[in-house]
Protein backbone atom coordinates (compact mmCIF):
# COMPACT_ATOMS: atom_id res chain seq x y z
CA UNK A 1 102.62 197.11 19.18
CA UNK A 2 100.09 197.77 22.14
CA UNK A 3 100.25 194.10 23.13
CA UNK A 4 104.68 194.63 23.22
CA UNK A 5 103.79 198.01 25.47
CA UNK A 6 101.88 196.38 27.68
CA UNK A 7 104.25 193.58 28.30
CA UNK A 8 106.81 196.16 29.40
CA UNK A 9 104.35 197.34 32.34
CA UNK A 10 102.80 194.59 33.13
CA UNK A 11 104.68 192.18 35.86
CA UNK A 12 106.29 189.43 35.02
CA UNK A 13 107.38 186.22 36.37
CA UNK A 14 109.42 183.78 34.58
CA UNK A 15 108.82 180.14 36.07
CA UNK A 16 111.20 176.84 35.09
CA UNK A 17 109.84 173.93 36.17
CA UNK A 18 112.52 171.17 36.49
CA UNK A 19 114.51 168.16 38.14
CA UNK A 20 117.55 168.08 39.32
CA UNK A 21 120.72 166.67 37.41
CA UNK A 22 122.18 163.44 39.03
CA UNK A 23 124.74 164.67 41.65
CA UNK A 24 123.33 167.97 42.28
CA UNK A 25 121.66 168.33 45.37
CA UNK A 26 118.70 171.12 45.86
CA UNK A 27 121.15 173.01 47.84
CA UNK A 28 123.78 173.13 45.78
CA UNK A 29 121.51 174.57 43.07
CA UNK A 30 119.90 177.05 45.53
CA UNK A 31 123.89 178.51 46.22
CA UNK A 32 124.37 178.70 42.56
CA UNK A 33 121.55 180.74 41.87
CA UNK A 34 122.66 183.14 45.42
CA UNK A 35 125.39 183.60 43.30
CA UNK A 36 123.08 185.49 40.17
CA UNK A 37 121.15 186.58 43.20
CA UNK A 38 124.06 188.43 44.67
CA UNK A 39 125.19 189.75 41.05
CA UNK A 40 121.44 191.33 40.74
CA UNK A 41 121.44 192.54 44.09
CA UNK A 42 124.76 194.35 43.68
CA UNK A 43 123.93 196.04 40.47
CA UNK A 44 120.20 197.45 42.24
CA UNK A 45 117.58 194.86 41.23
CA UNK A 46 116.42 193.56 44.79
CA UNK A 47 116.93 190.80 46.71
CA UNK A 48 116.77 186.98 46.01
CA UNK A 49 114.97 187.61 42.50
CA UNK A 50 115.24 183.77 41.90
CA UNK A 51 113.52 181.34 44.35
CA UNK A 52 113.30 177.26 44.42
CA UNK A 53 110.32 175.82 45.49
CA UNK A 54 110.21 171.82 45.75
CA UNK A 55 107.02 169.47 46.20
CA UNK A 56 106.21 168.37 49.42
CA UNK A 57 107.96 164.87 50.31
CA UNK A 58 104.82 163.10 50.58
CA UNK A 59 103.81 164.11 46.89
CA UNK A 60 103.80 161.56 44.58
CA UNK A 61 105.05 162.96 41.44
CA UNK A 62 107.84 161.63 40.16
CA UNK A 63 108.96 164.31 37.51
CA UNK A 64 109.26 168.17 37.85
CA UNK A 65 109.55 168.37 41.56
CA UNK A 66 111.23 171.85 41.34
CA UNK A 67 110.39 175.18 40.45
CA UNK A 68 112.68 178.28 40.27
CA UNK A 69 110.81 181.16 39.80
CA UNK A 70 111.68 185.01 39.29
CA UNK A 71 109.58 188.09 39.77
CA UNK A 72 110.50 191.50 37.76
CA UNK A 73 108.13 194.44 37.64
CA UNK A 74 108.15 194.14 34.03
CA UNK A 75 109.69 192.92 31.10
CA UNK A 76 111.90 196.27 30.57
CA UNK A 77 113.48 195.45 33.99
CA UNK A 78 114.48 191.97 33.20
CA UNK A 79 116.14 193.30 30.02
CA UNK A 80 118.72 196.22 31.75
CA UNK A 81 118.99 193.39 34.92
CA UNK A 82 121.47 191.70 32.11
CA UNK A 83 124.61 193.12 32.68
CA UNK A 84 127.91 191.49 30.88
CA UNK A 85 128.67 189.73 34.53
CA UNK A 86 125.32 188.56 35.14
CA UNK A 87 125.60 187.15 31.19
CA UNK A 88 129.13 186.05 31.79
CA UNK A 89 127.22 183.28 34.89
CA UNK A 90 124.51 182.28 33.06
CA UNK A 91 126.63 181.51 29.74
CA UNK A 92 129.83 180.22 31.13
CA UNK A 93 129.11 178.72 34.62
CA UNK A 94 125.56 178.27 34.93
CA UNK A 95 123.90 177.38 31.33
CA UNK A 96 127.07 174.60 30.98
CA UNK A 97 126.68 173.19 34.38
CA UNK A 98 122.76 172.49 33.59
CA UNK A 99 122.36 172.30 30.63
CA UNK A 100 120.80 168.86 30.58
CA UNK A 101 118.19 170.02 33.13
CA UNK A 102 117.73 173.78 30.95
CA UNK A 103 117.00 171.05 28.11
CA UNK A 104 114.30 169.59 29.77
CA UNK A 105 112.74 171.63 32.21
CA UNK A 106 109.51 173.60 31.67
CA UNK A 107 109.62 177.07 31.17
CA UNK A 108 107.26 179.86 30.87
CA UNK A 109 106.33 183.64 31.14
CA UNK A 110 104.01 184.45 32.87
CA UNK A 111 102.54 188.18 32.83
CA UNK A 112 99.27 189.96 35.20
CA UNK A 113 96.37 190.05 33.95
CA UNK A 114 95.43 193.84 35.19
């Protein structure tokens, strides 16, 4: 129980790293996720909560060269950001769109230490 009450101070970030499906460009992706941007902004959670990050050009690895990364003060924030519309994108527009890359991408939580 004290480890579950901690979680819900402590900040969080949630961190997927990932490649990108075949005919999906980086900025295509980065519109689709202004769109859950926009749907967290309008309901009061800040700005641009999700961010993609890509390797340099000259690095050498040839799998994960994304990351899309989100930053919530704590885990009891993340929950009430999921509102039926914010749901409703991840579910029906984004999760089907990529759900070959959600299948294989990296994910984890990541929480402070203090």
């Amino acid at each position: 129980l004290h480890t579950a009450y901690r979680r819900q101070r402590q900040m969080c970030i949630r961190d997927s790293i990932f490649d990108l499906p075949k005919g999906i460009s980086i900025e295509e992706f980065q519109k689709d996720l202004d769109r859950a941007n926009a749907i967290y902004e309008n309901n009061g959670f800040g700005v641009d909560k999700y961010k993609v990050y890509q390797v340099s050009a000259s690095d050498e690895a040839i799998e994960h060269r994304y990351m899309w990364l989100s930053t919530w003060t704590n885990d009891s924030e993340y929950s009430k950001a999921h509102s039926e519309e914010i749901d409703d994108f991840w579910e029906n527009y984004f999760t089907p769109k990529y759900e070959k890359m959600l299948d294989e991408h990296i994910y984890r939580r990541f929480f402070s230490v203090k």
